[in-house]
PDB file of N, CA and C in Angstrom:
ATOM      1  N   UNK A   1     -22.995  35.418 -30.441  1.00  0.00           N
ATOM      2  CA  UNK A   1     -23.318  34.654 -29.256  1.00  0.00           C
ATOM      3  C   UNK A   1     -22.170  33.696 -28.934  1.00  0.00           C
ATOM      4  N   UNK A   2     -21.975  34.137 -27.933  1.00  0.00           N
ATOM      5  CA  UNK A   2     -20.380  33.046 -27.220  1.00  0.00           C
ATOM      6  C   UNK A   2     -21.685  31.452 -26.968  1.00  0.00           C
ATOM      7  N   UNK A   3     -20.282  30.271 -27.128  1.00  0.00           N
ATOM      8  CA  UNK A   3     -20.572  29.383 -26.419  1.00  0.00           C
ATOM      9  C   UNK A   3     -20.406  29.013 -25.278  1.00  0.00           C
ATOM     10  N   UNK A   4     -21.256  27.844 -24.888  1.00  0.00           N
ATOM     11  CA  UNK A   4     -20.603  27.460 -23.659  1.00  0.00           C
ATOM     12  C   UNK A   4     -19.153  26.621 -23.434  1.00  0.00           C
ATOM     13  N   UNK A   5     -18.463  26.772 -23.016  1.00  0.00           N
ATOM     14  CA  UNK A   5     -17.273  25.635 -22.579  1.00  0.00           C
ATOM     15  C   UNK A   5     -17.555  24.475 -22.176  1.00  0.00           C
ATOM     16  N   UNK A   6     -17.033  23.496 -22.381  1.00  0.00           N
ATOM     17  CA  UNK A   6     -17.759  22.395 -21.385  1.00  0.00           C
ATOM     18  C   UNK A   6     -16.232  21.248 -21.743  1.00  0.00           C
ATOM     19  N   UNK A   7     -15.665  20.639 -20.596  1.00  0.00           N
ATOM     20  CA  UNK A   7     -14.622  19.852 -20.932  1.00  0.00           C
ATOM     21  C   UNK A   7     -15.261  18.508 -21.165  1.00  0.00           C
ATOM     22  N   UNK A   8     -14.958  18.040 -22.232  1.00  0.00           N
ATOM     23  CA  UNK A   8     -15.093  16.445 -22.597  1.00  0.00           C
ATOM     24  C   UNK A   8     -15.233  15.675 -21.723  1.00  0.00           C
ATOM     25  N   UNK A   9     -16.312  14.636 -21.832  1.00  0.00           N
ATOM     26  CA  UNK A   9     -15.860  13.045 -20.710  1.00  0.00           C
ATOM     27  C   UNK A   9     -15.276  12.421 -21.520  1.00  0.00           C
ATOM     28  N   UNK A  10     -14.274  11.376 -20.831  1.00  0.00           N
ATOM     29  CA  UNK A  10     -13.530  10.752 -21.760  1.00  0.00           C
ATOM     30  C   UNK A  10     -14.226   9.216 -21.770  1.00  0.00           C
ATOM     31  N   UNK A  11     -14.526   8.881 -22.517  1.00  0.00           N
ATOM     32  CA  UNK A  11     -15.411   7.350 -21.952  1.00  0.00           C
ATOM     33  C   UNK A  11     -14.694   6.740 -22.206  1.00  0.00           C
ATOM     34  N   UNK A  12     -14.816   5.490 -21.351  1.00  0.00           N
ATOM     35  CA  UNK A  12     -14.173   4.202 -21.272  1.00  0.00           C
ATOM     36  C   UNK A  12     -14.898   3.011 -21.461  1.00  0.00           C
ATOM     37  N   UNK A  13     -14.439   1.870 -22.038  1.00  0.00           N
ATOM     38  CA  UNK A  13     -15.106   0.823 -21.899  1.00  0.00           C
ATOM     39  C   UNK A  13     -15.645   0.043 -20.692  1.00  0.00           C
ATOM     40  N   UNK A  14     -14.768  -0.063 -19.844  1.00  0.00           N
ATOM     41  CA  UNK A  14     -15.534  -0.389 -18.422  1.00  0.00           C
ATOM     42  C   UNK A  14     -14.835   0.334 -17.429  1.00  0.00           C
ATOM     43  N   UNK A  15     -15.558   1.512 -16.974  1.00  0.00           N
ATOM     44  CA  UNK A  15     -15.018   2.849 -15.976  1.00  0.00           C
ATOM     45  C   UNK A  15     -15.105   2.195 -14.607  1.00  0.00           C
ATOM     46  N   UNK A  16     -14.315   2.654 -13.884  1.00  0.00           N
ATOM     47  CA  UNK A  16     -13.909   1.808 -12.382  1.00  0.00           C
ATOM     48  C   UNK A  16     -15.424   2.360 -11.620  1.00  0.00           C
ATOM     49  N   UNK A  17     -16.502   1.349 -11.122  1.00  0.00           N
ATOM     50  CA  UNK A  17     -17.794   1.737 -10.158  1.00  0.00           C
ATOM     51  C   UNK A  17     -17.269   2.506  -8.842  1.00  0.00           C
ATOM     52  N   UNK A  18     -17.781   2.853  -8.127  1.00  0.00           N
ATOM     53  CA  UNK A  18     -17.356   3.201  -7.152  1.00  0.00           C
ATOM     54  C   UNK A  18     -17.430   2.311  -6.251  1.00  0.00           C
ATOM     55  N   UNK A  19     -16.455   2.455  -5.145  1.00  0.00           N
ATOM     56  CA  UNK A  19     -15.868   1.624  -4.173  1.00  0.00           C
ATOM     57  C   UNK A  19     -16.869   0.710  -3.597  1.00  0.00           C
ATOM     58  N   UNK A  20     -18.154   1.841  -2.613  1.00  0.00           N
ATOM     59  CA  UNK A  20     -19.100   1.039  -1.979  1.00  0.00           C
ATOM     60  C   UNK A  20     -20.082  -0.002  -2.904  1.00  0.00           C
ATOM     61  N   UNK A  21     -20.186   0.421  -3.994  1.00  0.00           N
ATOM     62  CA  UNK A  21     -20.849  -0.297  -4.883  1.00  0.00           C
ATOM     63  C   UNK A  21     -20.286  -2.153  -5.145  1.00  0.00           C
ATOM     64  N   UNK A  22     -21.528  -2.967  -4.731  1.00  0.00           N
ATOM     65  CA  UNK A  22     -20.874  -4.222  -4.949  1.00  0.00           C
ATOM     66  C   UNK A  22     -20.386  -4.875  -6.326  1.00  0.00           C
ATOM     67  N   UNK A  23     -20.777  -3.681  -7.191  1.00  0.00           N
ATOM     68  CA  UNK A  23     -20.012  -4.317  -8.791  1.00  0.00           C
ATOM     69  C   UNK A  23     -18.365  -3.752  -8.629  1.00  0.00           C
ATOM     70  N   UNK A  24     -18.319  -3.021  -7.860  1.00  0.00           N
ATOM     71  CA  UNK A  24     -16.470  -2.562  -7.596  1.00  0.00           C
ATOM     72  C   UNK A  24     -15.560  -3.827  -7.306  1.00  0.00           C
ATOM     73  N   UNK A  25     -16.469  -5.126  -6.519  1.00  0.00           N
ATOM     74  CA  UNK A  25     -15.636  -6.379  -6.269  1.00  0.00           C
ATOM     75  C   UNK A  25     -15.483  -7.183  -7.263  1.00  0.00           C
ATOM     76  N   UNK A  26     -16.466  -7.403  -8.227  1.00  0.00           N
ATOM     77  CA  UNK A  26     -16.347  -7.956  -9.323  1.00  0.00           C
ATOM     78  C   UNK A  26     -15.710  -7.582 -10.424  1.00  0.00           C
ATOM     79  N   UNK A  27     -15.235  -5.616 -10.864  1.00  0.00           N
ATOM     80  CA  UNK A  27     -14.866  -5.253 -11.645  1.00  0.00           C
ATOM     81  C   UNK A  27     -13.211  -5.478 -11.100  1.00  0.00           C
ATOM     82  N   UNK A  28     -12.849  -5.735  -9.836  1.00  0.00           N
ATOM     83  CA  UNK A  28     -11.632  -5.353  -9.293  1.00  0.00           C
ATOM     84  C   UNK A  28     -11.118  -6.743  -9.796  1.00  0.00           C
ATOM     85  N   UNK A  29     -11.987  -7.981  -9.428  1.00  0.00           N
ATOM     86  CA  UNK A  29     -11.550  -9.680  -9.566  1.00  0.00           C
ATOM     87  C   UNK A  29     -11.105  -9.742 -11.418  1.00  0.00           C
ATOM     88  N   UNK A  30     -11.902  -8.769 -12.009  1.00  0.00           N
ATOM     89  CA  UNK A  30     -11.451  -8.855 -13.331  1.00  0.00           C
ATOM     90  C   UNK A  30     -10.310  -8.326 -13.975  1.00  0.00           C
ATOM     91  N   UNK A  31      -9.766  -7.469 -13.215  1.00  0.00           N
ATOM     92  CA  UNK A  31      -8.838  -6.328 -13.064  1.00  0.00           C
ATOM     93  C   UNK A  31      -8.090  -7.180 -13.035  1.00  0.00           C
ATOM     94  N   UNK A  32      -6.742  -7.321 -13.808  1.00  0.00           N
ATOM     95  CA  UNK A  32      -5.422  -8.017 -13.719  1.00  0.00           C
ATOM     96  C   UNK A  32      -4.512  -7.741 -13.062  1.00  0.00           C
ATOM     97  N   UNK A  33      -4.364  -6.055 -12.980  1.00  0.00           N
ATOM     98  CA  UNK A  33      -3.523  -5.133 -12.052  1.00  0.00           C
ATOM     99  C   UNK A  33      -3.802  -5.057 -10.238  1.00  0.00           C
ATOM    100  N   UNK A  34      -5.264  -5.511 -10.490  1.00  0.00           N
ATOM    101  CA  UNK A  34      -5.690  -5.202  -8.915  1.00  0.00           C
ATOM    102  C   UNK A  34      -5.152  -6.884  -8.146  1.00  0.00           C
ATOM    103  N   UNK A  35      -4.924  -6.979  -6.885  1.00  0.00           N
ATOM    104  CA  UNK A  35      -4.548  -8.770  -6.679  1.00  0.00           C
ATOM    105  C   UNK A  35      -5.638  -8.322  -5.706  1.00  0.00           C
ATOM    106  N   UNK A  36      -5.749 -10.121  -4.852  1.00  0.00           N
ATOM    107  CA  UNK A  36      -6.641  -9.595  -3.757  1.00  0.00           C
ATOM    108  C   UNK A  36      -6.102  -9.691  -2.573  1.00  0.00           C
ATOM    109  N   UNK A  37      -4.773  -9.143  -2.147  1.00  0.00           N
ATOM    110  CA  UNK A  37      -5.136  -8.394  -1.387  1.00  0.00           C
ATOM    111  C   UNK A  37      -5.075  -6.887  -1.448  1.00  0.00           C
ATOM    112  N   UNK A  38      -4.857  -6.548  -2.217  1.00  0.00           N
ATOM    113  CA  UNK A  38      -5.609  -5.115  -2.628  1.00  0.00           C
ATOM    114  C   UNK A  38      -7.002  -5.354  -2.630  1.00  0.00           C
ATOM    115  N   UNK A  39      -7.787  -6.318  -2.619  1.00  0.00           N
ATOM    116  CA  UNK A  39      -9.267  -6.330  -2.692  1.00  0.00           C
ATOM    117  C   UNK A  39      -9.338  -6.178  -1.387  1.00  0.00           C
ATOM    118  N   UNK A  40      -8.812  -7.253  -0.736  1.00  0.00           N
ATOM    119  CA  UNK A  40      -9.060  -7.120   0.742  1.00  0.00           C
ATOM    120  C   UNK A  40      -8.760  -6.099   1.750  1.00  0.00           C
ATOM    121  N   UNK A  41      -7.984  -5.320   1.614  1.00  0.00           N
ATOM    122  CA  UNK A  41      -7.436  -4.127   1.841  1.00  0.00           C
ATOM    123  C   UNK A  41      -8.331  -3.054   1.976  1.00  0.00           C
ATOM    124  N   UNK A  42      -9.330  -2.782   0.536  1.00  0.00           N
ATOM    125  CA  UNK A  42     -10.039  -1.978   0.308  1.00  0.00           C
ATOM    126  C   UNK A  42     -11.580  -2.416   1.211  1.00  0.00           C
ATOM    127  N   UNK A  43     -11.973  -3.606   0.849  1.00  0.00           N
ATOM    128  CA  UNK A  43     -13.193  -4.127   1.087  1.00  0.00           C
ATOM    129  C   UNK A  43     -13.555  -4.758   2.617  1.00  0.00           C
ATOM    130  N   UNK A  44     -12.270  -5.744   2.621  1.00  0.00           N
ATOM    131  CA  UNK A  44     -12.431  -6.515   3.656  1.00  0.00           C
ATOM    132  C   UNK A  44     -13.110  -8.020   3.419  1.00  0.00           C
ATOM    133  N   UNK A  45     -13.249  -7.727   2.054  1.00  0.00           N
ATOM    134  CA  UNK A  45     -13.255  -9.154   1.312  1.00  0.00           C
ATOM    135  C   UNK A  45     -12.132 -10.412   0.997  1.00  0.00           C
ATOM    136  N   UNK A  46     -12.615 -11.379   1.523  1.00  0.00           N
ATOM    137  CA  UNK A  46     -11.007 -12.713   1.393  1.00  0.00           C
ATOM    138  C   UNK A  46     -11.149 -13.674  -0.106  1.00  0.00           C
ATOM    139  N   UNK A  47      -9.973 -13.754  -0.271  1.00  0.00           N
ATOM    140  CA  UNK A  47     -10.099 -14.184  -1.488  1.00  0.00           C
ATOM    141  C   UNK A  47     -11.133 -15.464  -1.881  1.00  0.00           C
ATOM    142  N   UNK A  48     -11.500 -16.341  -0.697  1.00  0.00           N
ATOM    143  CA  UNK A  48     -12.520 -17.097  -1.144  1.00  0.00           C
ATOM    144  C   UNK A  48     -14.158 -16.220  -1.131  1.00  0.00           C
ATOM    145  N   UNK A  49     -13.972 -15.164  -0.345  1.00  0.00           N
ATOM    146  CA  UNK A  49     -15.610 -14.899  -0.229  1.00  0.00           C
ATOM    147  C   UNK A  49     -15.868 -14.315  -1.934  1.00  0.00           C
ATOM    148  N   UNK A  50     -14.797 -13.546  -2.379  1.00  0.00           N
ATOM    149  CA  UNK A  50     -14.400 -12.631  -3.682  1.00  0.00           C
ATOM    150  C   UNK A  50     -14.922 -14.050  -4.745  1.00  0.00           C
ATOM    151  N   UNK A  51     -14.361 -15.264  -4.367  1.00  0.00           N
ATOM    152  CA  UNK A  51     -15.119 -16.547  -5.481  1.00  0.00           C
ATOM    153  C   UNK A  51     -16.330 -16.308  -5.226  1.00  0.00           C
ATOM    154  N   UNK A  52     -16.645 -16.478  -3.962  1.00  0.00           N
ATOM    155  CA  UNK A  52     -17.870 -16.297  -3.731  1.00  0.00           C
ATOM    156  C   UNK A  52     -19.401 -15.920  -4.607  1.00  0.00           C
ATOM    157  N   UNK A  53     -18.473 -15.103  -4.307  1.00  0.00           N
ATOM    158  CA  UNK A  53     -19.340 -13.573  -4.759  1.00  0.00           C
ATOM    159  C   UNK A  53     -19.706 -13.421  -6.782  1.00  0.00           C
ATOM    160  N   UNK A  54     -18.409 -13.654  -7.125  1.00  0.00           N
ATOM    161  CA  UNK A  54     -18.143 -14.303  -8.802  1.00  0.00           C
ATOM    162  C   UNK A  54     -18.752 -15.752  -9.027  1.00  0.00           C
ATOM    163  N   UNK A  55     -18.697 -16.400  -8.209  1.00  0.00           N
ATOM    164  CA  UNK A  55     -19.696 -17.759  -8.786  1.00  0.00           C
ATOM    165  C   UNK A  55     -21.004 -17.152  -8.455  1.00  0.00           C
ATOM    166  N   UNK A  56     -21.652 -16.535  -7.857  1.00  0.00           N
ATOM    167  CA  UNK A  56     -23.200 -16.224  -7.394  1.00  0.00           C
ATOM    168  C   UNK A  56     -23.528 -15.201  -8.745  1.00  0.00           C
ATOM    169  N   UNK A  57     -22.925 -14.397  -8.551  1.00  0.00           N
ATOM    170  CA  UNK A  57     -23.181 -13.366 -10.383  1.00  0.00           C
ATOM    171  C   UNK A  57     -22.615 -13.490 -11.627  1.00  0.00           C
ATOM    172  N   UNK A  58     -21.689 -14.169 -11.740  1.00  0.00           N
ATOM    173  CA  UNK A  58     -21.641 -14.698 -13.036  1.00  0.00           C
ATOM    174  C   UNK A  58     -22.279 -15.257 -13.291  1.00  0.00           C
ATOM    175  N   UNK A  59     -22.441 -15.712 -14.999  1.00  0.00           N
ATOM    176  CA  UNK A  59     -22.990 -16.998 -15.472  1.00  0.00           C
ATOM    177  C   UNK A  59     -21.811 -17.716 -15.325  1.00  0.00           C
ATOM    178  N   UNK A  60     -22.089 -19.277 -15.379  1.00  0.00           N
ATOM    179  CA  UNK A  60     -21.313 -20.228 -15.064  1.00  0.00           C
ATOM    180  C   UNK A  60     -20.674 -20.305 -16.208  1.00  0.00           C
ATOM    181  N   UNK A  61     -20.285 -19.873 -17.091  1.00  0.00           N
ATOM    182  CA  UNK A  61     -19.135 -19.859 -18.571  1.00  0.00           C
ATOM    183  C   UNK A  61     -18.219 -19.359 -18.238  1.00  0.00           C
ATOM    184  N   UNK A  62     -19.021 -17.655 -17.748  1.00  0.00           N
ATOM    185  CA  UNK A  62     -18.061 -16.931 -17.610  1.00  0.00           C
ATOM    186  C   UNK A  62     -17.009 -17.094 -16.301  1.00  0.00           C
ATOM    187  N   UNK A  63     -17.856 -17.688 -14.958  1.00  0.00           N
ATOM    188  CA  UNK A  63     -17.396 -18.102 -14.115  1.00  0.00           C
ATOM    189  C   UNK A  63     -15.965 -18.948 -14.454  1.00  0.00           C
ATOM    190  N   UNK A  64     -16.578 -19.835 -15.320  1.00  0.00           N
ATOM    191  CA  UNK A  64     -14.966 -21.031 -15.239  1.00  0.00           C
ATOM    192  C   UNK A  64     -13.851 -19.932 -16.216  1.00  0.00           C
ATOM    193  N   UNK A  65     -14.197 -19.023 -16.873  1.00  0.00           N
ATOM    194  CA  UNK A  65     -13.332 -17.932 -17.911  1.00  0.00           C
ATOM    195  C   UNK A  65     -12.443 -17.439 -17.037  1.00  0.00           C
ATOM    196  N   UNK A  66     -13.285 -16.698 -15.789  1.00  0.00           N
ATOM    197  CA  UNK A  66     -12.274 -15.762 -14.866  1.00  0.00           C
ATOM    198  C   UNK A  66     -11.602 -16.795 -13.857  1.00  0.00           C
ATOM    199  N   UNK A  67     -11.961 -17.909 -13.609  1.00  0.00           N
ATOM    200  CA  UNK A  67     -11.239 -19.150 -12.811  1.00  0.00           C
ATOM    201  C   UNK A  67     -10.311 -19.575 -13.395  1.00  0.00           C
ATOM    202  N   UNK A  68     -10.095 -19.703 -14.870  1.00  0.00           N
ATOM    203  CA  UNK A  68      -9.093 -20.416 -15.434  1.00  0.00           C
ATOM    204  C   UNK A  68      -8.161 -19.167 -15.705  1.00  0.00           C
ATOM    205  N   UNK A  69      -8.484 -17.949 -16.106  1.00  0.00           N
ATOM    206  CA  UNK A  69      -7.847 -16.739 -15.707  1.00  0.00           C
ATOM    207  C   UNK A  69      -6.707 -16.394 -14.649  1.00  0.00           C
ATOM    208  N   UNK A  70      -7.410 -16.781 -13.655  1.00  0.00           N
ATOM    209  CA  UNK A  70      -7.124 -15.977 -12.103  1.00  0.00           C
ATOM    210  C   UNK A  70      -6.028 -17.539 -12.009  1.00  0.00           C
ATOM    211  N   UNK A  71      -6.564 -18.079 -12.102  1.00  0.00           N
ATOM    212  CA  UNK A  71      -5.271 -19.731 -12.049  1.00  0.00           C
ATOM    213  C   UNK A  71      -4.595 -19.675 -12.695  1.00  0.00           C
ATOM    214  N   UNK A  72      -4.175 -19.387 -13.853  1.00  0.00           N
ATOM    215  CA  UNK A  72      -3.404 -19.085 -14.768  1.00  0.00           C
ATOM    216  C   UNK A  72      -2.286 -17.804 -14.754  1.00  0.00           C
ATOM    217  N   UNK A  73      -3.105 -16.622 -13.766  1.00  0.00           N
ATOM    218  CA  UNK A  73      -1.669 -15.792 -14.149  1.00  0.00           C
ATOM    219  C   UNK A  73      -1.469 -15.490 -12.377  1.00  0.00           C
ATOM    220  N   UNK A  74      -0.267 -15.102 -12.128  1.00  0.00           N
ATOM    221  CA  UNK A  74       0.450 -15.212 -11.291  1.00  0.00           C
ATOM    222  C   UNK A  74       0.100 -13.748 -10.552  1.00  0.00           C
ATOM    223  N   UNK A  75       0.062 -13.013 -11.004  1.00  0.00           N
ATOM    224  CA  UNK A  75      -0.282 -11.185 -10.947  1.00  0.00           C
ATOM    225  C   UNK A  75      -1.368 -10.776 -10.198  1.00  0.00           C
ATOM    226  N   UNK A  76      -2.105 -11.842  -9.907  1.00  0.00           N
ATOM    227  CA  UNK A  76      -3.200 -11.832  -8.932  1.00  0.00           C
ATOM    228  C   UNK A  76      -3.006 -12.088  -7.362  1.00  0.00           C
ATOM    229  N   UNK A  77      -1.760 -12.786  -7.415  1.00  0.00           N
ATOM    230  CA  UNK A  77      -1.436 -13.239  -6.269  1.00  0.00           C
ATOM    231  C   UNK A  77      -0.146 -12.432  -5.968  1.00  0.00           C
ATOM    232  N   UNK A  78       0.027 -11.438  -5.089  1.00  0.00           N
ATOM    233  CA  UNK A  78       1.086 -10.639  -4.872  1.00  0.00           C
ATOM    234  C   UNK A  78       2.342 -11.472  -4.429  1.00  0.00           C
ATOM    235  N   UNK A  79       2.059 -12.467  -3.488  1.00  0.00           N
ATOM    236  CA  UNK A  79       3.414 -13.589  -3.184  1.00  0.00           C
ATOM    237  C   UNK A  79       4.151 -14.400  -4.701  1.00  0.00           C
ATOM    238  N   UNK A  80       3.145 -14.500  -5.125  1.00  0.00           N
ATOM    239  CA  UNK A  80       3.421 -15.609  -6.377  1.00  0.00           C
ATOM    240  C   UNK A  80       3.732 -14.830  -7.794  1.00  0.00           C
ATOM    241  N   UNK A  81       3.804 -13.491  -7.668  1.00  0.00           N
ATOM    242  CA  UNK A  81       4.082 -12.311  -8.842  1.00  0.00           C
ATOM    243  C   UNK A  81       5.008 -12.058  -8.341  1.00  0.00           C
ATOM    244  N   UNK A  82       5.346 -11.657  -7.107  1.00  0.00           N
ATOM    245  CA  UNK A  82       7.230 -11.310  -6.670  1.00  0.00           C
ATOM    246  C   UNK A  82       7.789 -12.607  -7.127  1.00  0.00           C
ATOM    247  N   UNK A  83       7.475 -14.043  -6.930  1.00  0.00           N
ATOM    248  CA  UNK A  83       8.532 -14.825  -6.881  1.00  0.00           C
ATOM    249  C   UNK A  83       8.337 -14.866  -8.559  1.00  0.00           C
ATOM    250  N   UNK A  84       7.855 -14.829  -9.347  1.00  0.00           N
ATOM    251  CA  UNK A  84       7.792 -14.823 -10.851  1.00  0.00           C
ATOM    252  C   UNK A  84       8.590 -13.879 -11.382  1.00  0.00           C
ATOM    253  N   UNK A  85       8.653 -12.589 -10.802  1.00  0.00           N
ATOM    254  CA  UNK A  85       9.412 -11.596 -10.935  1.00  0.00           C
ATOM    255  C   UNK A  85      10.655 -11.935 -10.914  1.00  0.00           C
ATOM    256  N   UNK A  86      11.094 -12.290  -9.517  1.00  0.00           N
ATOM    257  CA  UNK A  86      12.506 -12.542  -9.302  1.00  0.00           C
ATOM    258  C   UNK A  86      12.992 -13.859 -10.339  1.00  0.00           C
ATOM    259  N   UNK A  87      12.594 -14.736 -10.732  1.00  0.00           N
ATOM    260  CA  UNK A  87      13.097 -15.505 -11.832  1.00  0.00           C
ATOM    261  C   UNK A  87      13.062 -15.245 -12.694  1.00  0.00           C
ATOM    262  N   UNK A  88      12.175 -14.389 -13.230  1.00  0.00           N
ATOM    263  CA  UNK A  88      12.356 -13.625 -14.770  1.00  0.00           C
ATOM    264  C   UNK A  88      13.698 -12.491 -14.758  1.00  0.00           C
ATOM    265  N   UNK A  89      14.207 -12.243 -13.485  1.00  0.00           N
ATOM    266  CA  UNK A  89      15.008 -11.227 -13.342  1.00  0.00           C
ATOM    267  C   UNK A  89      16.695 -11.593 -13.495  1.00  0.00           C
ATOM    268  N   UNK A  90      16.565 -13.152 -12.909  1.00  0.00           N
ATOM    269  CA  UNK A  90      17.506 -13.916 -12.704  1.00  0.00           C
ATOM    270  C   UNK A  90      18.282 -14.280 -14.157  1.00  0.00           C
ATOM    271  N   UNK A  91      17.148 -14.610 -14.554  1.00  0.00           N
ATOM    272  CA  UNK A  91      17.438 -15.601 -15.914  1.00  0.00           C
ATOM    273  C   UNK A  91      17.918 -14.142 -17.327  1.00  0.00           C
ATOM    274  N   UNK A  92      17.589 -13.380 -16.786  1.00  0.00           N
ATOM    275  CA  UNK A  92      18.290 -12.018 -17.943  1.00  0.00           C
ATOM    276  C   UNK A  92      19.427 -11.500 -17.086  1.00  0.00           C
ATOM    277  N   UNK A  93      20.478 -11.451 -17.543  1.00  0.00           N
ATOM    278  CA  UNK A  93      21.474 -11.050 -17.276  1.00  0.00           C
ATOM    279  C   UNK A  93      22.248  -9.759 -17.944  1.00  0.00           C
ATOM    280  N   UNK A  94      22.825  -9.114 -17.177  1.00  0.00           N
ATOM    281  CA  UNK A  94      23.301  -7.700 -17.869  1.00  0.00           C
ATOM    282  C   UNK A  94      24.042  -7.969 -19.348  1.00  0.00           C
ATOM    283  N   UNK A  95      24.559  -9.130 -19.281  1.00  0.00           N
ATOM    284  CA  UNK A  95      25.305  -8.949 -20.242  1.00  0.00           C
ATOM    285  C   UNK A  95      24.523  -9.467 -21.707  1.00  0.00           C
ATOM    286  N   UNK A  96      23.652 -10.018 -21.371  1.00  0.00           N
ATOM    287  CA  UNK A  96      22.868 -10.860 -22.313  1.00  0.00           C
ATOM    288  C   UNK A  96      22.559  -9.150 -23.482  1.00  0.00           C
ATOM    289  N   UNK A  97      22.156  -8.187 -22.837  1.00  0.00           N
ATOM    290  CA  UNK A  97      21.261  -6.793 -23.265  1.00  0.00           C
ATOM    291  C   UNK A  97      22.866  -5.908 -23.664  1.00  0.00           C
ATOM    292  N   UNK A  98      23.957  -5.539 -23.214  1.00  0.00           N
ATOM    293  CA  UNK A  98      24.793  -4.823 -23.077  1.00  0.00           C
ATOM    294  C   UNK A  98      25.362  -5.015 -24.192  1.00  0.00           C
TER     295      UNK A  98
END
């Protein structure tokens, strides 16, 4: 008796929801890679409604966790990750590596 084939799921710890789904805004705000305006882009959500939305469903721990987070790294904010970029770029020099 043959088996069946069947290709693996690969599981993940937290798998991306789908788009229309309103946990997609909250999984995206947690997302380090995603900024918002890639949120806004997708959704049409602004970066204050996106607080919004994270102070109303979080608990308030976790709330100040992803606030002190999102204030803290620069990568969220696409203006303020180029200019971080370009000074990290500045300050290494070819010859420093060569």
């Amino acid at each position: 008796m043959k088996k069946k084939g069947h290709t693996p799921i690969t599981r993940v710890k937290n798998p991306e929801p789908n788009i229309e789904d309103p946990d997609w805004i909250i999984w995206a705000a947690w997302a380090d890679r995603i900024t918002f305006e890639d949120i806004k882009k997708k959704t049409g959500k602004t970066e204050s409604e996106v607080i919004k939305i994270m102070r109303n469903t979080l608990k308030p721990s976790s709330f100040r966790l992803w606030r002190k987070r999102v204030h803290e790294k620069s990568i969220k904010h696409k203006k303020k990750f180029e200019y971080s970029r370009k000074q990290m770029t500045s300050k290494i020099k070819k010859k420093d590596y060569l």
